[in-house]
N, C-alpha and C. Protein backbone atom coordinates (compact mmCIF):
# COMPACT_ATOMS: atom_id res chain seq x y z
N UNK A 1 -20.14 -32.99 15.09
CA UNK A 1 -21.30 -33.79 15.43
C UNK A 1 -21.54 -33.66 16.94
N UNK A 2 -23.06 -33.63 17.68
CA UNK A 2 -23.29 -33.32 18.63
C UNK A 2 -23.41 -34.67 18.85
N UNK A 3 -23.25 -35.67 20.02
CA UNK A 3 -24.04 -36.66 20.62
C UNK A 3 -24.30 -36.43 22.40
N UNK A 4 -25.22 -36.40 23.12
CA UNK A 4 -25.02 -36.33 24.56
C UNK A 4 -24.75 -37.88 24.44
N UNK A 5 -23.87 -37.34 26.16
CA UNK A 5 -23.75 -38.73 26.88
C UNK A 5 -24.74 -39.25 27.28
N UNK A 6 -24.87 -40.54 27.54
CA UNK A 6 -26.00 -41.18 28.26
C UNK A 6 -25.47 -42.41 29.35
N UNK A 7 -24.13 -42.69 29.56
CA UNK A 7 -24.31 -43.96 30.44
C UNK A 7 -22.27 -43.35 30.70
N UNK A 8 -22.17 -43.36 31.41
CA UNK A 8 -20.46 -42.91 32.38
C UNK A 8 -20.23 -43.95 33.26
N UNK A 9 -19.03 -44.89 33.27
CA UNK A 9 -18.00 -45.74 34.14
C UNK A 9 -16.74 -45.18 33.89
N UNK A 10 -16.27 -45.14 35.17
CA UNK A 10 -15.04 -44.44 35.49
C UNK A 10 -14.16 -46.06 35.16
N UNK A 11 -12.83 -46.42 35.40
CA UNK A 11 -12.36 -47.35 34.69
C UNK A 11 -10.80 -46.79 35.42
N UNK A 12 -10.10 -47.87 35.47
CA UNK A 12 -8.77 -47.68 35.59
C UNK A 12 -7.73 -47.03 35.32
N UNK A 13 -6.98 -46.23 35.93
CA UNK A 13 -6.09 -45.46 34.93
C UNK A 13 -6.65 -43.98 34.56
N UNK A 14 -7.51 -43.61 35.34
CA UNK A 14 -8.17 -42.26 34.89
C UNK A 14 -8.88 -42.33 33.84
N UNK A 15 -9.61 -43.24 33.64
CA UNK A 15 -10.04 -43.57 31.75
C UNK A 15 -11.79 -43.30 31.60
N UNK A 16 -12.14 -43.10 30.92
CA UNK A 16 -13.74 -43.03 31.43
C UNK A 16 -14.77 -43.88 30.25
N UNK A 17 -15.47 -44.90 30.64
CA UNK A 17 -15.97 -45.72 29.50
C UNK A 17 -17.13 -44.63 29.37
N UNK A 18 -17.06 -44.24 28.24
CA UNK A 18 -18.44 -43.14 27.87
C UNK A 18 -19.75 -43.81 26.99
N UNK A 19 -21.19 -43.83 26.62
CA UNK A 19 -21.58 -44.44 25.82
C UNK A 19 -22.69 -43.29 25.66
N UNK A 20 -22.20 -42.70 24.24
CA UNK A 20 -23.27 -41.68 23.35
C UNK A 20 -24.45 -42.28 22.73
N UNK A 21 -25.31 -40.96 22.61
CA UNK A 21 -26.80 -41.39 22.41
C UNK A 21 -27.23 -42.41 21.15
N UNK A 22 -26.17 -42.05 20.15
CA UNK A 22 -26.12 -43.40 18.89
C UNK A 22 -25.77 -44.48 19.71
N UNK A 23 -25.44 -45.57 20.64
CA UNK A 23 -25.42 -46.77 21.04
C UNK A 23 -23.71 -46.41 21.01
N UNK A 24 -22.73 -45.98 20.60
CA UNK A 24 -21.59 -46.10 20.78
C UNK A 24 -20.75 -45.70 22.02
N UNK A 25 -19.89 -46.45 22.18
CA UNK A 25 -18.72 -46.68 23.59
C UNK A 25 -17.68 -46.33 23.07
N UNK A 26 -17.46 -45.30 23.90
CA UNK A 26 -15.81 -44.85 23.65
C UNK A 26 -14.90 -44.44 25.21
N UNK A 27 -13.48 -44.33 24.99
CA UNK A 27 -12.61 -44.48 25.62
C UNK A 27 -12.39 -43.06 25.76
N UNK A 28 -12.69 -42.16 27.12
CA UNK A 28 -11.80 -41.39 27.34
C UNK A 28 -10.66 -41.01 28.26
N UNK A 29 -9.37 -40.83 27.72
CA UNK A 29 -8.31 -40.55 28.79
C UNK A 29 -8.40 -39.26 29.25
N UNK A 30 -8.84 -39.15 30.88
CA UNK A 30 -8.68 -38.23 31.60
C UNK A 30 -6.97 -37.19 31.99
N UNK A 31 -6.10 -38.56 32.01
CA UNK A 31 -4.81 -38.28 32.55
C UNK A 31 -4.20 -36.84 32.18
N UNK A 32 -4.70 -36.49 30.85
CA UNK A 32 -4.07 -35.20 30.14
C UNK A 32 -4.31 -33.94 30.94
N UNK A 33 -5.80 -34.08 31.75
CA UNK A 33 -6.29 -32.91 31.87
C UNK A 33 -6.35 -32.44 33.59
N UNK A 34 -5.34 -33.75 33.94
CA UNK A 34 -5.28 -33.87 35.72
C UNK A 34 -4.31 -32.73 36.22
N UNK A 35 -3.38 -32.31 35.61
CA UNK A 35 -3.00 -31.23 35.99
C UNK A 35 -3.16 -29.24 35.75
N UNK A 36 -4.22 -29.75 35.26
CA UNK A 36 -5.16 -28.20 34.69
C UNK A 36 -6.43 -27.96 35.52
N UNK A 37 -6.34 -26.83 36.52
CA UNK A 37 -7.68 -26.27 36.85
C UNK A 37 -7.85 -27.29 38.04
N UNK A 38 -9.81 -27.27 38.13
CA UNK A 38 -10.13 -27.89 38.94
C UNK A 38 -10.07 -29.41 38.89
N UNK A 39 -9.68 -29.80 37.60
CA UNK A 39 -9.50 -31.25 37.19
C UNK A 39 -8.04 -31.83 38.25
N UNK A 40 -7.78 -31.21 38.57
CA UNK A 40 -6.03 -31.28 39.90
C UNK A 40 -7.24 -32.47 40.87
N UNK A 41 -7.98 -32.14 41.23
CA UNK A 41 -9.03 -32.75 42.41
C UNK A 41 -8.87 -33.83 42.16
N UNK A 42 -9.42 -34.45 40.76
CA UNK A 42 -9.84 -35.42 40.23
C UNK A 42 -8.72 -36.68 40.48
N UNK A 43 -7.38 -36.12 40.87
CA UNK A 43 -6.47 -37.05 41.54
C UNK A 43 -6.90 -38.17 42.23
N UNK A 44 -7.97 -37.31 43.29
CA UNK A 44 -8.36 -38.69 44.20
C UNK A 44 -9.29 -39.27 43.39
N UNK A 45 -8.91 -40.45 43.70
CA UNK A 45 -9.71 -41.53 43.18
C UNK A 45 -11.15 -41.64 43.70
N UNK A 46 -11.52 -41.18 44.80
CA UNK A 46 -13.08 -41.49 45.34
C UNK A 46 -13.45 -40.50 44.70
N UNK A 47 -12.79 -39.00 44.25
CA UNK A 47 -13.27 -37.62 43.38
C UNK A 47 -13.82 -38.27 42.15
N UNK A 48 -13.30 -38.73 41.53
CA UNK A 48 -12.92 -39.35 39.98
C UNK A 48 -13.91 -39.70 40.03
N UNK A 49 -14.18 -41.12 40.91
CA UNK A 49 -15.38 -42.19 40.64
C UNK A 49 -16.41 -41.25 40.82
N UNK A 50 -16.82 -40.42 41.65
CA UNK A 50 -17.88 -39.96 41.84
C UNK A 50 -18.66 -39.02 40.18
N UNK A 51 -17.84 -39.64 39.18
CA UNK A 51 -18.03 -38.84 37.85
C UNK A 51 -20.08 -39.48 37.40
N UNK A 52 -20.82 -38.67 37.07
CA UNK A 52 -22.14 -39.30 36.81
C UNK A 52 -22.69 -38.49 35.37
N UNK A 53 -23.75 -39.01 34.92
CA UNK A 53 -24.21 -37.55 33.79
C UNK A 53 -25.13 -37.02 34.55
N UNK A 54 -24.86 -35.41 33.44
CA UNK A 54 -25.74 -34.12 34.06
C UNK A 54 -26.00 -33.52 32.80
N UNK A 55 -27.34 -33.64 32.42
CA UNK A 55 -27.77 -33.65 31.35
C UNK A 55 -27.57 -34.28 30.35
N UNK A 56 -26.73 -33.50 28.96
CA UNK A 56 -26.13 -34.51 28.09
C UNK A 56 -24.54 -34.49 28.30
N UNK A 57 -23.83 -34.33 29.28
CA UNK A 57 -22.40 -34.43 29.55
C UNK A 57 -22.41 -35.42 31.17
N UNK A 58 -21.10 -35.21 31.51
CA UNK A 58 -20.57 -35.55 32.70
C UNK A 58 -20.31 -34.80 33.84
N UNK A 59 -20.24 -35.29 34.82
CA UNK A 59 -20.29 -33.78 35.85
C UNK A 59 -19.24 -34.74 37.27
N UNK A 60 -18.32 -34.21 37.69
CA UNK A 60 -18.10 -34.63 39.33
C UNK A 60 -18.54 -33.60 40.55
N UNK A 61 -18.63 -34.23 41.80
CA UNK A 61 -18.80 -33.81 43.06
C UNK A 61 -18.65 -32.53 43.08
N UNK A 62 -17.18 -32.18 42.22
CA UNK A 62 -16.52 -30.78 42.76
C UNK A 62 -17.11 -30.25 41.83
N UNK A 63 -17.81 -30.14 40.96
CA UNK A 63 -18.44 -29.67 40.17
C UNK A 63 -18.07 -29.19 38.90
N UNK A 64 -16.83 -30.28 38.50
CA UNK A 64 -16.08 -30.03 37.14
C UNK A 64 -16.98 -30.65 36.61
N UNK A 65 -16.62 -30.43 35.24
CA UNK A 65 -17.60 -30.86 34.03
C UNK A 65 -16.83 -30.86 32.75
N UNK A 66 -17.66 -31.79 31.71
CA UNK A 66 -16.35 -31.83 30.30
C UNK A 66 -17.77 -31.56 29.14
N UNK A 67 -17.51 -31.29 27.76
CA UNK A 67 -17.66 -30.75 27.16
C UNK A 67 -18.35 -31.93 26.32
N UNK A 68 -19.16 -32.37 25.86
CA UNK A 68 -19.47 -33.69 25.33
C UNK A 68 -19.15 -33.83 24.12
N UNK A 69 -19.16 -32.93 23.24
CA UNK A 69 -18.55 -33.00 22.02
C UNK A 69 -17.23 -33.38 21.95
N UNK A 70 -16.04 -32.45 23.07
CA UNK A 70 -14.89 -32.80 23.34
C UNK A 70 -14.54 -34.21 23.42
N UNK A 71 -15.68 -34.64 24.40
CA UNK A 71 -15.50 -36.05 25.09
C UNK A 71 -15.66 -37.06 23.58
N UNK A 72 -16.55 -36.87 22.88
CA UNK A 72 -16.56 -37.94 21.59
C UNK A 72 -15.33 -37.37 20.46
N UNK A 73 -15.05 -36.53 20.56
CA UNK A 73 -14.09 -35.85 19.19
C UNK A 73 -12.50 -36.58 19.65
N UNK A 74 -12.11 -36.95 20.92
CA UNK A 74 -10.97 -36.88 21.94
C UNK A 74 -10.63 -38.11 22.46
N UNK A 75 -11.75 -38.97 22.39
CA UNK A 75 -12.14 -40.39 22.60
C UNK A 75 -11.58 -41.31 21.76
N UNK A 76 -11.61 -42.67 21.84
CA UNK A 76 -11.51 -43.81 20.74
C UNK A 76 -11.98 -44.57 21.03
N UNK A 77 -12.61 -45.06 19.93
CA UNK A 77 -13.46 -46.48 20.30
C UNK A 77 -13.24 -47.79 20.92
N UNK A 78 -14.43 -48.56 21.65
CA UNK A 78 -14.56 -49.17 22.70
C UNK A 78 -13.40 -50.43 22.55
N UNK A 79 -12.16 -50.88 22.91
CA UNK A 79 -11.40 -51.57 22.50
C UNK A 79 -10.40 -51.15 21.83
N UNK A 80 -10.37 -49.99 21.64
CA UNK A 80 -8.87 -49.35 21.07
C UNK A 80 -8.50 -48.69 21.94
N UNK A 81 -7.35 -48.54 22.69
CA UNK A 81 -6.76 -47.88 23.33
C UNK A 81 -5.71 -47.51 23.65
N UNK A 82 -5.43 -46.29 23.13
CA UNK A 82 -3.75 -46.02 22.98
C UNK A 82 -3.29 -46.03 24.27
């Protein structure tokens, strides 16, 4: 299933509150992917926050970007959180 993102808060813990174009909020944990690639950046915390949407995904400063399908397939819903 395709959904773009439409609304990104960065959140504690590397976590990212995501909310897809059906009205749904989900939970994604960044932490997995902090030591791969250009996602290493994303350490700093002013990097991180600076996360916004770019188009139908997410995009930071440094110009990483995530996969939006990834982001909903990888996610869990708003209040569950492993």
């Amino acid at each position: 299933m395709y959904l773009s993102v439409k609304e990104v808060k960065p959140l504690d813990g590397y976590k990212l509150l995501l909310t897809f174009e059906n009205g749904e909020e989900r939970i994604f944990d960044m932490k997995p992917y902090l030591e791969k690639g250009i996602f290493k950046e994303l350490k700093d915390k002013s990097l991180f926050n600076s996360v916004k949407i770019s188009y139908d995904s997410i995009e930071w400063e440094n110009e990483a970007d995530m996969d939006p399908e990834m982001l909903y397939e990888d996610s869990v819903p708003y209040g569950i959180i492993k």
